[in-house]
Protein backbone atom coordinates (compact mmCIF):
# COMPACT_ATOMS: atom_id res chain seq x y z
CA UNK A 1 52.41 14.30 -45.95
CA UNK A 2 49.51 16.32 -46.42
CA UNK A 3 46.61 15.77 -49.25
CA UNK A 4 46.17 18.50 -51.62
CA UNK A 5 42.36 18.27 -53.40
CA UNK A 6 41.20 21.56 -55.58
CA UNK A 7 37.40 22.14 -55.09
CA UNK A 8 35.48 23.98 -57.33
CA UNK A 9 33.62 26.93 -55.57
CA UNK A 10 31.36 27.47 -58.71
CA UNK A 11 28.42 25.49 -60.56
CA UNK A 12 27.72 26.04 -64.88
CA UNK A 13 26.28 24.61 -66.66
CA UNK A 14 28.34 21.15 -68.21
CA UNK A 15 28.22 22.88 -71.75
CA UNK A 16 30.26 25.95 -70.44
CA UNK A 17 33.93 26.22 -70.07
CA UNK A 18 35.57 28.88 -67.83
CA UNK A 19 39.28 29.91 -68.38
CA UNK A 20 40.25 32.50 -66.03
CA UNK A 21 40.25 31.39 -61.98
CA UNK A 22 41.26 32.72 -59.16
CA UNK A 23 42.72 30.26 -56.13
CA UNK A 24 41.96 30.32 -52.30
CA UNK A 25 44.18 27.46 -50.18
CA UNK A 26 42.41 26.41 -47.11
CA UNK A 27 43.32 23.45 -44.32
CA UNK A 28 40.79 20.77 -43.26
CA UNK A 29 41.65 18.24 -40.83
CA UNK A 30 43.83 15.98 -43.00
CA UNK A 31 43.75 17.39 -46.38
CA UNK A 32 44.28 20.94 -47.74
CA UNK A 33 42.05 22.42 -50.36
CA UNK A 34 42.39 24.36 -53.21
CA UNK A 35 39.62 26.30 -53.56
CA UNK A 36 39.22 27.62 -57.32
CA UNK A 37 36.28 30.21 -58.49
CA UNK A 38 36.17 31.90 -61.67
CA UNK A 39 37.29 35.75 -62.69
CA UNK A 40 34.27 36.14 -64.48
CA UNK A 41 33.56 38.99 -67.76
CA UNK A 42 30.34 40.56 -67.76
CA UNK A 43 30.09 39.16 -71.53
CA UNK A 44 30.63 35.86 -69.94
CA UNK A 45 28.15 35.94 -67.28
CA UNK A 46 25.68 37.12 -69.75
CA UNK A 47 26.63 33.78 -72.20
CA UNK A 48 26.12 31.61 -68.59
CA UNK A 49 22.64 32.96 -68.23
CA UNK A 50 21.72 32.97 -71.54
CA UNK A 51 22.47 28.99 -71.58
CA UNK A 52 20.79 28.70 -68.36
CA UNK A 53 17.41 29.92 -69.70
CA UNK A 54 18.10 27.90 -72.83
CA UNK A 55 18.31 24.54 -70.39
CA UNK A 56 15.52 25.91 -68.77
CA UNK A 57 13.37 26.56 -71.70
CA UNK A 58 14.09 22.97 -73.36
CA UNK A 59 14.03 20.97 -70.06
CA UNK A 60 12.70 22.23 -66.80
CA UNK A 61 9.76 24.24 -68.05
CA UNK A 62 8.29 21.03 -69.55
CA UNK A 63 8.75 18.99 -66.44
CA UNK A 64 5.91 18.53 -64.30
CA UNK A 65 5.75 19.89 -60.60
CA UNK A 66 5.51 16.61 -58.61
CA UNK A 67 8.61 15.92 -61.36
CA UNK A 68 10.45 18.39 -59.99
CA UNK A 69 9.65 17.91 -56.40
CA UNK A 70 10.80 13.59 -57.25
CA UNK A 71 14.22 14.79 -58.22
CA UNK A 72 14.72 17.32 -55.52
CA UNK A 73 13.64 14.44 -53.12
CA UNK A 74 16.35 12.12 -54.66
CA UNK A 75 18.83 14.85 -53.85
CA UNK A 76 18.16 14.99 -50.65
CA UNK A 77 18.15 11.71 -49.99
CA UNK A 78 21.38 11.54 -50.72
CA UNK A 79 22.48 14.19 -48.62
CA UNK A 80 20.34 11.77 -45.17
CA UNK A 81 22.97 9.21 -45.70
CA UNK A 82 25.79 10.39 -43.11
CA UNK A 83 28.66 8.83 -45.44
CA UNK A 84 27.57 10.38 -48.62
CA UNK A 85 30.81 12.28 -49.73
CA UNK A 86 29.53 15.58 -50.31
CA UNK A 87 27.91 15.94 -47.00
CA UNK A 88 31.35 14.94 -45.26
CA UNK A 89 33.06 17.58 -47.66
CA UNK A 90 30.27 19.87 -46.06
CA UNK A 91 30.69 19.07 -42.37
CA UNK A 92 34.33 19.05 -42.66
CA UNK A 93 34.91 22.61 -44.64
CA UNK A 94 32.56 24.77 -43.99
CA UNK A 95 33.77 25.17 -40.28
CA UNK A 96 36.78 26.06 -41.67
CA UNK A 97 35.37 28.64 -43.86
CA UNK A 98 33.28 30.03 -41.55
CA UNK A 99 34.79 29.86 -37.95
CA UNK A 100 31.62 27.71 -37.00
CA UNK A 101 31.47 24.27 -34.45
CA UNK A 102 32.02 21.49 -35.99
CA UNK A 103 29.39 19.44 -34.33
CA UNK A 104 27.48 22.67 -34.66
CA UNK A 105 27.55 22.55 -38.67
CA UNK A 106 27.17 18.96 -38.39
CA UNK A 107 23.67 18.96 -36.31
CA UNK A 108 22.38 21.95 -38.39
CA UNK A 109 23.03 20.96 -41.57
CA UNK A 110 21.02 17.40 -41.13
CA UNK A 111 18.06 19.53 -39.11
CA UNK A 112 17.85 21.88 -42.10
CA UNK A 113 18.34 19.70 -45.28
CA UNK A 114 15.63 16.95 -44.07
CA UNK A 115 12.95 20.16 -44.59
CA UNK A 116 13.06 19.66 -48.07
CA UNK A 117 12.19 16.09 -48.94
CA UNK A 118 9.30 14.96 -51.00
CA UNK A 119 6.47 15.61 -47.98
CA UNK A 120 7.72 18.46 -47.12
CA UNK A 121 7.93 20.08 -50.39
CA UNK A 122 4.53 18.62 -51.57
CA UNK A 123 3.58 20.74 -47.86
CA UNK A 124 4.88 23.39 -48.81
CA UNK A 125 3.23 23.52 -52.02
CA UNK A 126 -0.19 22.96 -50.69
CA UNK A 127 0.38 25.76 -48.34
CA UNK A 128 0.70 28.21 -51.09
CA UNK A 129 -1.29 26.84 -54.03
CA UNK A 130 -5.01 25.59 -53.52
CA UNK A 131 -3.93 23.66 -56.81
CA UNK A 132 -0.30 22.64 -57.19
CA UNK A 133 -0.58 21.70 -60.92
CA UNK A 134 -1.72 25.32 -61.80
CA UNK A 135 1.96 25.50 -62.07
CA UNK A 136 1.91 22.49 -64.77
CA UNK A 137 -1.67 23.52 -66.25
CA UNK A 138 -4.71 25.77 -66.60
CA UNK A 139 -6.71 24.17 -63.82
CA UNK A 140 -10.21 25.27 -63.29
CA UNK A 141 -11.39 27.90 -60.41
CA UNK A 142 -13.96 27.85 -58.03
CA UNK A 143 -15.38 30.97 -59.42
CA UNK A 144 -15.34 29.45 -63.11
CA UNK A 145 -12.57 29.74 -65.43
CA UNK A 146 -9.07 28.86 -65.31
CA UNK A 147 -6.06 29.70 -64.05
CA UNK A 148 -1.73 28.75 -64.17
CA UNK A 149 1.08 30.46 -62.49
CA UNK A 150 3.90 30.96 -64.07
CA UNK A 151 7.11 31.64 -62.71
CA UNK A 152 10.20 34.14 -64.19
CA UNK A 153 12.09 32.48 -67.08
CA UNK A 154 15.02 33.23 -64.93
CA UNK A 155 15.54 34.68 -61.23
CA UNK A 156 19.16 35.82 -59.96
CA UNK A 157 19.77 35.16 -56.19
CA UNK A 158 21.78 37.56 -54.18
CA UNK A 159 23.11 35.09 -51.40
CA UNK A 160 24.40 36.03 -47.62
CA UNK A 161 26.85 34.00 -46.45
CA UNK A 162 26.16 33.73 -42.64
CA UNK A 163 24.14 31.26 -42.22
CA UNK A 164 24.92 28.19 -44.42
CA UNK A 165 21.91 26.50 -46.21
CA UNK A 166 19.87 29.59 -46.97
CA UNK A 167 21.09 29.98 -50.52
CA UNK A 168 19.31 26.51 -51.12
CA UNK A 169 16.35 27.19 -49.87
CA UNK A 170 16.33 30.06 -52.36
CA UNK A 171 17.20 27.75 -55.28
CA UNK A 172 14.60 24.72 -54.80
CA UNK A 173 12.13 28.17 -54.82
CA UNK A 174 13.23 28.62 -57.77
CA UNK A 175 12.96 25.53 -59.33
CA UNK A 176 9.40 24.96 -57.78
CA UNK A 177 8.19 27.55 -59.82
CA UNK A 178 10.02 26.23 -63.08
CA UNK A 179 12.49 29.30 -62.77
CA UNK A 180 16.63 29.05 -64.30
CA UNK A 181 19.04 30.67 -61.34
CA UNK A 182 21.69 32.78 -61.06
CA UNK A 183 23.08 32.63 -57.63
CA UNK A 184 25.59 35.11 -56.15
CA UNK A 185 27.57 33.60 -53.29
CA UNK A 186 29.36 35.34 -51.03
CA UNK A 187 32.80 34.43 -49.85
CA UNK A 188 31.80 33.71 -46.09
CA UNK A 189 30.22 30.37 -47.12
CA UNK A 190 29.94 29.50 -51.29
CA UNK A 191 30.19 26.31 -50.89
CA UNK A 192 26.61 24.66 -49.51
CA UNK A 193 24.58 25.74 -52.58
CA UNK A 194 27.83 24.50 -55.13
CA UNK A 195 27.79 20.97 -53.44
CA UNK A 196 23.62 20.46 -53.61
CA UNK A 197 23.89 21.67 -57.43
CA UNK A 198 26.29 18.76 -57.63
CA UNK A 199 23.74 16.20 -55.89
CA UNK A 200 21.43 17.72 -58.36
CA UNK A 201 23.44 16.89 -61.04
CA UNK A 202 24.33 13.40 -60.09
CA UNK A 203 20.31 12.36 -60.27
CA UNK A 204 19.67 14.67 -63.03
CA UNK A 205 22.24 16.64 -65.02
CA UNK A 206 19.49 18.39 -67.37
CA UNK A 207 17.96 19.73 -64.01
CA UNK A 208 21.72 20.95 -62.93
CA UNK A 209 22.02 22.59 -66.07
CA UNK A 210 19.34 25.15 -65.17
CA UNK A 211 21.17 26.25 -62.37
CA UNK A 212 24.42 28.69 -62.52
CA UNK A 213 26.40 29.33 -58.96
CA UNK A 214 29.09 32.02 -59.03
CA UNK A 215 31.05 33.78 -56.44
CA UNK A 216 31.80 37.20 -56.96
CA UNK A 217 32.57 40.90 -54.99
CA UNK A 218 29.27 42.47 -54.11
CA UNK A 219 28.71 46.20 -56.26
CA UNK A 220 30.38 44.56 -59.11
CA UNK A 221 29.08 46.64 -61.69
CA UNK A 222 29.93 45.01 -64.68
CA UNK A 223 28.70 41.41 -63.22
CA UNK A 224 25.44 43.08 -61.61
CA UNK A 225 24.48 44.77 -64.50
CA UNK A 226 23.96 41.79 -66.94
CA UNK A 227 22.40 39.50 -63.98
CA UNK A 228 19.87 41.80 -63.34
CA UNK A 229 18.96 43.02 -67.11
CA UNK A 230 18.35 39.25 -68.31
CA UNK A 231 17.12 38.02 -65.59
CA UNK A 232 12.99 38.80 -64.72
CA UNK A 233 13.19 38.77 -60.98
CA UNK A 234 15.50 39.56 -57.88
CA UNK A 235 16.07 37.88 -54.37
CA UNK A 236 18.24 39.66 -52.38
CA UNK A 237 19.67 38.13 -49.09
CA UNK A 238 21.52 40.61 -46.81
CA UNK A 239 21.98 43.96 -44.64
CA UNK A 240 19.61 47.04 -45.37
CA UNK A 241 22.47 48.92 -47.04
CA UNK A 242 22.67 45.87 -49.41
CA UNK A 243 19.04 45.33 -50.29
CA UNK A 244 18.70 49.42 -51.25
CA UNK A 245 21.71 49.29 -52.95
CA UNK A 246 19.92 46.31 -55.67
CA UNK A 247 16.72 47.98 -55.15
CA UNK A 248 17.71 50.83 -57.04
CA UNK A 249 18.96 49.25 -59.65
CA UNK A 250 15.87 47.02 -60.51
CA UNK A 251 13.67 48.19 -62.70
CA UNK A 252 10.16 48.64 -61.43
CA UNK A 253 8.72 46.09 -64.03
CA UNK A 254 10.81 43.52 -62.65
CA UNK A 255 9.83 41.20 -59.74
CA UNK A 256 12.20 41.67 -56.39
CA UNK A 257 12.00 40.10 -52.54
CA UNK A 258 14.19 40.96 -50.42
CA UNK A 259 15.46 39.56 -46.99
CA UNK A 260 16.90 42.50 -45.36
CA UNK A 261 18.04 42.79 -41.22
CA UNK A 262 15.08 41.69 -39.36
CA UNK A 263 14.92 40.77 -35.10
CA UNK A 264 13.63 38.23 -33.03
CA UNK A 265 13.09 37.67 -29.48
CA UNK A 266 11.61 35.23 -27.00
CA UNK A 267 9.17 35.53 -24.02
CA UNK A 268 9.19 33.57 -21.16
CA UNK A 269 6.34 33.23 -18.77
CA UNK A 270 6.36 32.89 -15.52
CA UNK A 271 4.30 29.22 -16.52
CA UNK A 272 7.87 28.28 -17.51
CA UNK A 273 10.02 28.90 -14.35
CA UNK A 274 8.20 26.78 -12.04
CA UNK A 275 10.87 24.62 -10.34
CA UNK A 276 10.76 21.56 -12.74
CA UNK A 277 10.96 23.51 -15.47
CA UNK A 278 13.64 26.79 -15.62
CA UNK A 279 16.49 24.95 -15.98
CA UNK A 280 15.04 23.24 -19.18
CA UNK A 281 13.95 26.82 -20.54
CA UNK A 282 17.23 28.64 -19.76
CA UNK A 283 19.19 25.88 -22.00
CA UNK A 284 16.48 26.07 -24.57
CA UNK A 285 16.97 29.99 -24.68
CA UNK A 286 20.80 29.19 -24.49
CA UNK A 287 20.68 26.99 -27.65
CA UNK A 288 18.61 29.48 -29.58
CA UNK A 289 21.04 32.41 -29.11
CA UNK A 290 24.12 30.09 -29.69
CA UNK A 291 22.95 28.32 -32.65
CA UNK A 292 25.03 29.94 -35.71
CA UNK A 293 26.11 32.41 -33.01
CA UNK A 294 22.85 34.41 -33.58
CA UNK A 295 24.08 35.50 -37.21
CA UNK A 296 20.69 34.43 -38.19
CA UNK A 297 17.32 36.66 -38.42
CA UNK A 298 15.77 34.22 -36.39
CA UNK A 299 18.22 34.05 -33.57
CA UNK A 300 16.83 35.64 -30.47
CA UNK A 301 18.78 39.03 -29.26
CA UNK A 302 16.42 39.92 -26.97
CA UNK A 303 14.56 37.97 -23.94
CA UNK A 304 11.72 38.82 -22.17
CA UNK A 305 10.90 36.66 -18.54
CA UNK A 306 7.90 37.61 -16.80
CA UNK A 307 7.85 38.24 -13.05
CA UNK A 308 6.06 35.50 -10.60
CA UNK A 309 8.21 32.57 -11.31
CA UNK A 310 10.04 30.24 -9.38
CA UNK A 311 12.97 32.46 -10.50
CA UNK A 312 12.89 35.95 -11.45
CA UNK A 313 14.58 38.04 -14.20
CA UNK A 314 17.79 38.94 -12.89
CA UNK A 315 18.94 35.27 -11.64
CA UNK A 316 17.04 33.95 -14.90
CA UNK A 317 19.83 36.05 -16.40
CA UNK A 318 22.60 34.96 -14.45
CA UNK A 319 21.82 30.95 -14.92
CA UNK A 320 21.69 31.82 -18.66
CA UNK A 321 25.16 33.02 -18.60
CA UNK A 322 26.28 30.15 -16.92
CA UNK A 323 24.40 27.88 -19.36
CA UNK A 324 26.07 29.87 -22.57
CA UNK A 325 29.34 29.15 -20.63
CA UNK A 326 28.60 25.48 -20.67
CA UNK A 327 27.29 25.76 -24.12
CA UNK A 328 30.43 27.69 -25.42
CA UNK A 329 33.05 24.78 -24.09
CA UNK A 330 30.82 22.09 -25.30
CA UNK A 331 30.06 24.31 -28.86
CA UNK A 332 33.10 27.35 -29.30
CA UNK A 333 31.87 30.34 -30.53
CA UNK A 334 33.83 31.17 -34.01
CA UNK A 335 36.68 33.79 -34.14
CA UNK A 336 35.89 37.54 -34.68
CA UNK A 337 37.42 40.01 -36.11
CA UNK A 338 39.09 43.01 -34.43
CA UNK A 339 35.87 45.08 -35.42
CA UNK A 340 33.29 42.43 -34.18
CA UNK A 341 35.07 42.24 -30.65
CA UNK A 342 35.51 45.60 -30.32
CA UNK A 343 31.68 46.53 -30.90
CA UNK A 344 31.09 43.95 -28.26
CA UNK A 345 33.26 45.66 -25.52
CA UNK A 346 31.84 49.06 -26.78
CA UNK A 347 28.37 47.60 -25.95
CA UNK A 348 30.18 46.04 -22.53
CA UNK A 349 31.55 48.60 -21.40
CA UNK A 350 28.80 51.14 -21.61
CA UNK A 351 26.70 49.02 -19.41
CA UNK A 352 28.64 48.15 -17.17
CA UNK A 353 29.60 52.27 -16.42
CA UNK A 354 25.74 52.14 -16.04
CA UNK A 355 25.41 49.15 -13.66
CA UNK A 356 27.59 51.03 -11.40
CA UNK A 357 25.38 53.96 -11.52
CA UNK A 358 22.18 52.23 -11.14
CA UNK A 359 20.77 49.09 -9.58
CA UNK A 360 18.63 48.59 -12.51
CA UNK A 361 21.18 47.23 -14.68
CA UNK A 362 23.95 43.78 -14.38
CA UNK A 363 26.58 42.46 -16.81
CA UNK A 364 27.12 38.89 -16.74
CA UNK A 365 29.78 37.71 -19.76
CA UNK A 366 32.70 35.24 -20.36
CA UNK A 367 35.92 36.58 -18.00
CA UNK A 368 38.63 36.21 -20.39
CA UNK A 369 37.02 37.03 -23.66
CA UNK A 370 33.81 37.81 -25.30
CA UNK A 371 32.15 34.92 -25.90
CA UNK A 372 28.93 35.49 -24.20
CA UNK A 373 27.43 38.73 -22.59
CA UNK A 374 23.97 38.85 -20.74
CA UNK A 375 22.85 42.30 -20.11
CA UNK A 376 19.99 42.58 -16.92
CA UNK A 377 17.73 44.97 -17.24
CA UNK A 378 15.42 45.58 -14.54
CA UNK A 379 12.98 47.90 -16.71
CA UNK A 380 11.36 46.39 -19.74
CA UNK A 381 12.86 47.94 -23.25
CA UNK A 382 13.98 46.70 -26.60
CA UNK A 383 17.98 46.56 -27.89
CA UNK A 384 19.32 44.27 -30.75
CA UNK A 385 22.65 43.29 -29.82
CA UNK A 386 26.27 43.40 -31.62
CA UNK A 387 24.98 39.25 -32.08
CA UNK A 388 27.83 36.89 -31.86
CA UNK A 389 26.52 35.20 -28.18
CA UNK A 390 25.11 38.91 -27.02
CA UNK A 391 21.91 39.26 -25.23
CA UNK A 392 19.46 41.49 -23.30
CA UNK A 393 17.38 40.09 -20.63
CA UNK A 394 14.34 42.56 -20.08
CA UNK A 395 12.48 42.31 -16.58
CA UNK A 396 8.23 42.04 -16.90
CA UNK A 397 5.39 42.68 -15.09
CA UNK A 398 2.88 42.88 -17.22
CA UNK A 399 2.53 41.35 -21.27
CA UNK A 400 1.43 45.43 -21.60
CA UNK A 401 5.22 46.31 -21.02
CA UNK A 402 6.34 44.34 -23.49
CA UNK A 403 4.01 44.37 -25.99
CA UNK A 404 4.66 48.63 -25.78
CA UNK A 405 8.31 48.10 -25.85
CA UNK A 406 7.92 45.76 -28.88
CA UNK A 407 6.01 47.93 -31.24
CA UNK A 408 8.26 51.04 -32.55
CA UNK A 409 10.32 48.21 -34.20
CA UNK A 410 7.63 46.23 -35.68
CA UNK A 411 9.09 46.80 -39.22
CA UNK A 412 11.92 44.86 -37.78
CA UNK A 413 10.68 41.85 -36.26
CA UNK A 414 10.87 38.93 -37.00
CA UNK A 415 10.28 35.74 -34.77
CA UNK A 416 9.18 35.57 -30.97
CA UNK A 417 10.28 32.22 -29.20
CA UNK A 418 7.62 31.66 -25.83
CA UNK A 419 6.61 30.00 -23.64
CA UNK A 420 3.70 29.96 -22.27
CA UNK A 421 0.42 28.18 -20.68
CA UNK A 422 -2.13 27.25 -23.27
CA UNK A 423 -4.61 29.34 -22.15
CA UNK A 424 -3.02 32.46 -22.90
CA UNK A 425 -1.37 31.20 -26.13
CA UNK A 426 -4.25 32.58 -28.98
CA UNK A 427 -4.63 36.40 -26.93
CA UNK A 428 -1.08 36.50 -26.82
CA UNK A 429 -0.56 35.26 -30.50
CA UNK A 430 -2.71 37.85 -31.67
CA UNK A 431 -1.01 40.60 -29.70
CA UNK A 432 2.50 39.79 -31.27
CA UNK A 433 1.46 39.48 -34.69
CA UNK A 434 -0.54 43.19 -34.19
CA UNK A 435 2.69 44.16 -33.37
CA UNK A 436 4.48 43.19 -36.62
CA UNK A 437 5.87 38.92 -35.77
CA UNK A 438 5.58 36.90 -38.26
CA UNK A 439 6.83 33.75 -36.90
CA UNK A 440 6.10 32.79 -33.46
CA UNK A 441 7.47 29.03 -32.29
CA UNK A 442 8.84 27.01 -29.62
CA UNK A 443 11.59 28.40 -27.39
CA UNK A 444 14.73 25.91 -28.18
CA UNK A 445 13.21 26.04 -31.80
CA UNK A 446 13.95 29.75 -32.69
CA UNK A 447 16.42 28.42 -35.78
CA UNK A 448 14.54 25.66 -37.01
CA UNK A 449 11.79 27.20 -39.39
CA UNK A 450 9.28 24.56 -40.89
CA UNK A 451 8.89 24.20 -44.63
CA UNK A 452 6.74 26.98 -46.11
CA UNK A 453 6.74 29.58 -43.23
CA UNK A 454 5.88 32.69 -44.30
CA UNK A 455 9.44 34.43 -44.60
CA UNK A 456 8.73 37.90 -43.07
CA UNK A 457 5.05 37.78 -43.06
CA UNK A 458 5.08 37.16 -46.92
CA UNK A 459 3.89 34.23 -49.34
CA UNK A 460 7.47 32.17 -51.00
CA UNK A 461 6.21 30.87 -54.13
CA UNK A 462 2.82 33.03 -55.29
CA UNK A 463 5.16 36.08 -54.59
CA UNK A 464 7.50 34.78 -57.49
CA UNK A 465 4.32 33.99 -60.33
CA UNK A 466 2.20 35.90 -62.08
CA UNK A 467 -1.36 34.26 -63.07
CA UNK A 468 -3.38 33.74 -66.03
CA UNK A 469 -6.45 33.67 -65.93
CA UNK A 470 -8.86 32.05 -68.49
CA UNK A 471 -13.09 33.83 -68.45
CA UNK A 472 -15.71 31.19 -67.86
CA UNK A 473 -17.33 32.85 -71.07
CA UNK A 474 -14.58 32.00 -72.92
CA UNK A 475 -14.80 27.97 -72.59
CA UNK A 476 -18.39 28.45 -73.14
CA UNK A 477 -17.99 30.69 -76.59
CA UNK A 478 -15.54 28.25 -78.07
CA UNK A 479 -17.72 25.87 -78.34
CA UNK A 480 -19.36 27.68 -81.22
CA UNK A 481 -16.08 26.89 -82.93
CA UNK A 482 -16.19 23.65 -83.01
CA UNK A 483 -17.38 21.84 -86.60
CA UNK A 484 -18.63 18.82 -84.27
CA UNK A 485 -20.99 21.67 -82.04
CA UNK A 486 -24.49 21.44 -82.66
């Protein structure tokens, strides 16, 4: 007989009760869940923040940054212990919820949450603040004077939900900088940021308290509305069409980031295709793309392999199909819809018309279905893909080729996986990042961004404060003040 368990797909506050729920029935392996999330009022969303910033007025904003970090730390702890319940929850569900591996989920989900304990985080704070306890206290500047950062009383998060484990990332930034959230999930995956609140809670339900999760439609007028009027600043996760959409309605005095459709890519010397060494970079490059299925920004959907090898292009792109073969049996690709698969046999089948037509072009991808495509391309260009296991594999002579190919999209780009010798590593470096990359890493490391990267060329943290800053003069006129001065 088969286990039923009902699973909360919201976080409140513990001193607010919701009434009105909606119910979504899911199967796991041996149990079937209930999954309940609220039918929220806009009057009710606005009491939920409203409490939030009370918690966060009375509790978090008197905490003290290393504080903070201690409890986040204890969280995550938890969550390093592979029989810790929530994390099983985790690894069972959310490949159910989202189509994704299994092992997949499992792998990624350790990788990513270990980036946010105690060193990391104190990193990460370094990176950004010369003096982590400005964010405590005036602290004094080099120039004279003194300075804090403060953060917004309260920030509302507009979540994705294709890559699981973002939305917390966007929370502990909040937190950092002593910040209540409001977090919008979406239905692809609300359950990661619900079940860390809940770790939260279980070392510290004050902290928990400041923190509000709630699934609802995007465009929701009546629910958008309130979140963004009491709230001081924006994040928005998603497509263009998504981030305009909030843009507009944020008033300019108001902070907003956004995380809008960005692309990466790798490049692949010929320093990496010398006999001992292809085979390792075409399943490094085969992870990358399959990782998440390449629903990420920093998946790669385009590769670059320089002539000269041991190898050249065109069988570099044959042996990577056969590697994201091997990958997909070991790893399955998730389920698409109708409209997914059919934008992959659009892109199919309008290359392979050309291939026929010209030499300059090959299609290698999965016989029966479409879980992988590799399109050859003997002349060096630029394409995103339809994602989902889709790539291009661009033929180079010359770094020039690329670099020109590269640079119309620079407001898109995002990270560049290489490899390449050390000696050409710095002039190279500098090339991409003229170009518009922000990130450039390890091929086989494309997903696996390291606390406190600069998301799209852009600070985290100082982006959310706003400074005070306290004149030299000043501490020296007060003195005057003082009855004890002489």
């Amino acid at each position: 007989m088969t286990t039923i368990k009902e699973l909360n797909l919201f976080h409140v506050p513990d001193s607010i009760e919701l009434n009105h729920f909606d119910l979504k029935t899911v199967n796991g392996k041996d149990m079937r869940y209930v999954l309940k999330f609220p039918v929220l009022k806009g009057e009710e969303l606005k009491g939920i923040i409203q409490q939030v910033q009370s918690n966060r007025d009375e509790y978090l904003s008197a905490l003290s940054i290393i504080e903070i970090v201690e409890k986040i730390h204890l969280a995550v702890q938890k969550w390093l212990n592979p029989e810790y319940p929530l994390r099983k929850l985790a690894e069972q569900l959310i490949p159910v919820m989202t189509g994704y591996d299994e092992e997949m989920v499992r792998l990624q989900l350790k990788r990513y949450i270990r980036t946010f304990r105690k060193k990391e985080l104190l990193r990460f704070l370094d990176e950004e603040f010369d003096q982590p306890a400005m964010l405590d206290e005036f602290r004094p500047r080099k120039s004279g004077g003194m300075s804090k950062a403060f953060g917004p009383r309260t920030i509302f998060h507009v979540f994705s939900g294709n890559v699981p484990g973002v939305q917390v990332w966007s929370i502990i930034m909040g937190l950092l900088v002593k910040s209540g959230n409001i977090g919008k999930t979406s239905m692809a995956e609300p359950l990661f940021p619900v079940l860390f609140a809940e770790s939260l809670a279980e070392v510290d339900q004050k902290l928990a308290d400041t923190i509000a999760i709630l699934p609802w439609k995007g465009g929701t007028h009546e629910l958008e509305e309130p979140a963004i009027e009491h709230c001081e600043a924006v994040i928005v996760y998603g497509s263009n069409e998504t981030v305009e959409k909030l843009r507009r309605k944020v008033p300019p005095h108001k902070r907003f980031l956004s995380y809008g459709h960005k692309i990466s890519f790798a490049y692949v010397g010929k320093e990496a295709l010398t006999p001992d060494l292809y085979y390792d970079t075409i399943k490094k490059i085969a992870e990358d793309v399959s990782i998440y299925d390449q629903q990420g920004c920093l998946s790669p959907q385009t590769i670059y392999v320089e002539e000269g090898g041991a190898i050249g292009s065109k069988p570099f792109a044959q042996m990577l199909g056969a590697e994201l073969e091997r990958y997909h049996k070991k790893r399955p690709r998730a389920m698409l819809t109708d409209e997914e698969s059919m934008s992959i046999q659009r892109v199919r089948s309008r290359y392979q018309l050309e291939s026929i037509q010209h030499e300059n072009v090959s299609v290698f991808s999965s016989q029966t279905d479409t879980s992988w495509t590799v399109i050859f391309h003997k002349e060096t260009g630029f394409e995103g893909s339809p994602l989902n296991r889709f790539v291009h594999v661009y033929s180079v002579e010359a770094v020039e080729s690329m670099l020109s190919a590269i640079k119309p999209y620079q407001s898109y780009l995002q990270s560049c996986g290489l490899a390449v010798s050390p000696n050409r590593l710095f002039s190279l470096a500098n090339q991409l990042g003229s170009c518009g990359v922000n990130r450039i890493c390890s091929i086989g490391e494309m997903n696996q961004a390291k606390p406190g990267w600069h998301h799209d060329g852009r600070f985290n943290l100082i982006d959310l404060v706003r400074m005070t800053d306290m004149e030299r003069t000043l501490e020296q006129n007060v003195e005057w003040y003082d009855t004890d001065f002489e």
